[in-house]
Protein backbone atom coordinates (compact mmCIF):
# COMPACT_ATOMS: atom_id res chain seq x y z
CA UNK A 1 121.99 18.11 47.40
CA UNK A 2 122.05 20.45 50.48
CA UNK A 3 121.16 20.35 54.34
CA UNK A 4 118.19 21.56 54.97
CA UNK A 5 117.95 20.55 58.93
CA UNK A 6 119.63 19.42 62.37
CA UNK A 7 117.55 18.45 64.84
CA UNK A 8 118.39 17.60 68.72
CA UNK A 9 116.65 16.36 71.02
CA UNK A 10 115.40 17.84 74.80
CA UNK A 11 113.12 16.62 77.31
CA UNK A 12 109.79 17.48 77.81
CA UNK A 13 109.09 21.14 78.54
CA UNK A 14 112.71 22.21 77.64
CA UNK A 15 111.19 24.45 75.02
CA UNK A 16 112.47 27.74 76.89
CA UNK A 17 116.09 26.10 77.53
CA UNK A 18 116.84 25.73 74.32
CA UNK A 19 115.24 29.51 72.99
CA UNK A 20 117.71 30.67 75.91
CA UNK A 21 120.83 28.38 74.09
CA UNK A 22 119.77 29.50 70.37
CA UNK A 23 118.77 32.31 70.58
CA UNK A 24 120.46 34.79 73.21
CA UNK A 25 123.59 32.16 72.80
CA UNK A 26 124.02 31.30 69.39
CA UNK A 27 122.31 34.10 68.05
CA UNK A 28 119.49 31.73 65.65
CA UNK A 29 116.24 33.45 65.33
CA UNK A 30 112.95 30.82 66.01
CA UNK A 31 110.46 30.30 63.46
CA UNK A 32 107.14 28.80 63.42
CA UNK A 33 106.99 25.26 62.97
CA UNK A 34 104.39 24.20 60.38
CA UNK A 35 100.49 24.03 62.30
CA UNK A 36 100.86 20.19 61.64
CA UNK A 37 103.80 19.40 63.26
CA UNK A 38 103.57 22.15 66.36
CA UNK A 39 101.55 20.01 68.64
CA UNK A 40 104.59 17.66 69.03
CA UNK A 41 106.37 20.44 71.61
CA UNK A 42 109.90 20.95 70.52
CA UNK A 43 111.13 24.44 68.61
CA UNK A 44 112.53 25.90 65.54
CA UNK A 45 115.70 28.01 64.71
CA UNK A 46 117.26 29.56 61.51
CA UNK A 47 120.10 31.90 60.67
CA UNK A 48 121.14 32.14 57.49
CA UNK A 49 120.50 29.13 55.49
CA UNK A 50 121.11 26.68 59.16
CA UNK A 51 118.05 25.36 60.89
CA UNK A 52 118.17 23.69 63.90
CA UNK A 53 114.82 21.70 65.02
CA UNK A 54 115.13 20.78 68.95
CA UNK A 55 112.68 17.84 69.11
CA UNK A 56 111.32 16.85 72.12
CA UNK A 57 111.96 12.98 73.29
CA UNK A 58 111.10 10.86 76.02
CA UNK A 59 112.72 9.51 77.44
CA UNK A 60 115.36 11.62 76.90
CA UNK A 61 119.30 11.38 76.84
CA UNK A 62 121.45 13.98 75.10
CA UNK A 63 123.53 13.77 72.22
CA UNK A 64 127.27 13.40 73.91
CA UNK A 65 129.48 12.62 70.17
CA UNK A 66 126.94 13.53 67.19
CA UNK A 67 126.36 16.85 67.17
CA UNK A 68 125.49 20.01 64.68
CA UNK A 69 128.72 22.17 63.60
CA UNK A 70 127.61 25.84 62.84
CA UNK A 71 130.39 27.92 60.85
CA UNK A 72 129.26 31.65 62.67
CA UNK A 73 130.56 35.42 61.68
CA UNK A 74 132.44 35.81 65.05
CA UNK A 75 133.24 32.34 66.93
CA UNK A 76 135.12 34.78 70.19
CA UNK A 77 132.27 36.92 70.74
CA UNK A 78 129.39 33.77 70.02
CA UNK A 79 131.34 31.86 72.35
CA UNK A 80 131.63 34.82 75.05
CA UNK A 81 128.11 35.08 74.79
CA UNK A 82 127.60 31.35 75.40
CA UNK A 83 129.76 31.59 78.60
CA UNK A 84 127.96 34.81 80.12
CA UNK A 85 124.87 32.40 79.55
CA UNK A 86 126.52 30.08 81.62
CA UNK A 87 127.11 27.53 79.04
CA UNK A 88 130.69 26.13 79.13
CA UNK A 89 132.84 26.54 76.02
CA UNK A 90 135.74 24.35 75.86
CA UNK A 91 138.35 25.31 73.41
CA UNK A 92 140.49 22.35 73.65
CA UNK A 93 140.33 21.23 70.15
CA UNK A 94 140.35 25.06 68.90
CA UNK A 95 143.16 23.74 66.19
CA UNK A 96 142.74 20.86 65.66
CA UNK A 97 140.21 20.81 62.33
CA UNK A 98 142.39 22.47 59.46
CA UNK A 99 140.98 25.49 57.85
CA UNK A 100 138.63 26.42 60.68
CA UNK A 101 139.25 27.90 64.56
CA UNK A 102 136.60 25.87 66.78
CA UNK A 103 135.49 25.84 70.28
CA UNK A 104 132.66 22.91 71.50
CA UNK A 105 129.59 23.69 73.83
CA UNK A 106 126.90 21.64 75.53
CA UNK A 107 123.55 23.25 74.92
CA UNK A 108 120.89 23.81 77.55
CA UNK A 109 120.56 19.96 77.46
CA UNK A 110 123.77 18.64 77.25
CA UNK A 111 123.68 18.14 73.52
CA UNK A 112 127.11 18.70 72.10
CA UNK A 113 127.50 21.10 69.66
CA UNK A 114 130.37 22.69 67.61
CA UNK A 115 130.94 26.34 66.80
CA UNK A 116 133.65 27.22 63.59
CA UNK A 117 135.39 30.08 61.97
């Protein structure tokens, strides 16, 4: 068995939000989304063998305790990034999971999400 998705949610039209969060601030690259499924809104993101699939919902509410966890090549400068963005990055439980540094961030929506290394 293996992952082959995340998805999250945003609101309608939050499209360009979450390219800004994925892509400048995570550092995923967007894909297409298959010709069936693209009229449903929403966008697609890959690195590596994660994919992330923001879906758009309505009405929407954000994701505050599930969340996707990302393991990334360099969780300072990601997370540097993601604060010049303006996201905050709160590093409160940066010890806390054995085996990994982590810091948590609230995408463009408020969705939680949690970056490792």
């Amino acid at each position: 068995m293996r992952l082959h998705h995340v998805q999250v949610s945003c609101p309608p039209g939050g499209e360009d939000d979450a390219r800004r969060f994925w892509v400048e601030g995570v550092g995923m690259t967007e894909v297409a989304k298959p010709t069936s499924l693209a009229g449903r809104g929403g966008a697609w993101f890959r690195a590596g063998t994660a994919e992330v699939h923001v879906g758009v919902e309505e009405p929407f509410a954000p994701a505050r305790k599930a969340h996707p966890a990302l393991v990334v090549d360099d969780l300072a400068e990601c997370a540097e990034r993601l604060a010049a963005l303006g996201f905050g990055v709160d590093w409160t439980e940066r010890q806390t999971f054995p085996g990994f540094e982590r810091c948590h961030v609230r995408d463009a929506h408020g969705n939680r999400v949690e970056l490792l290394a």
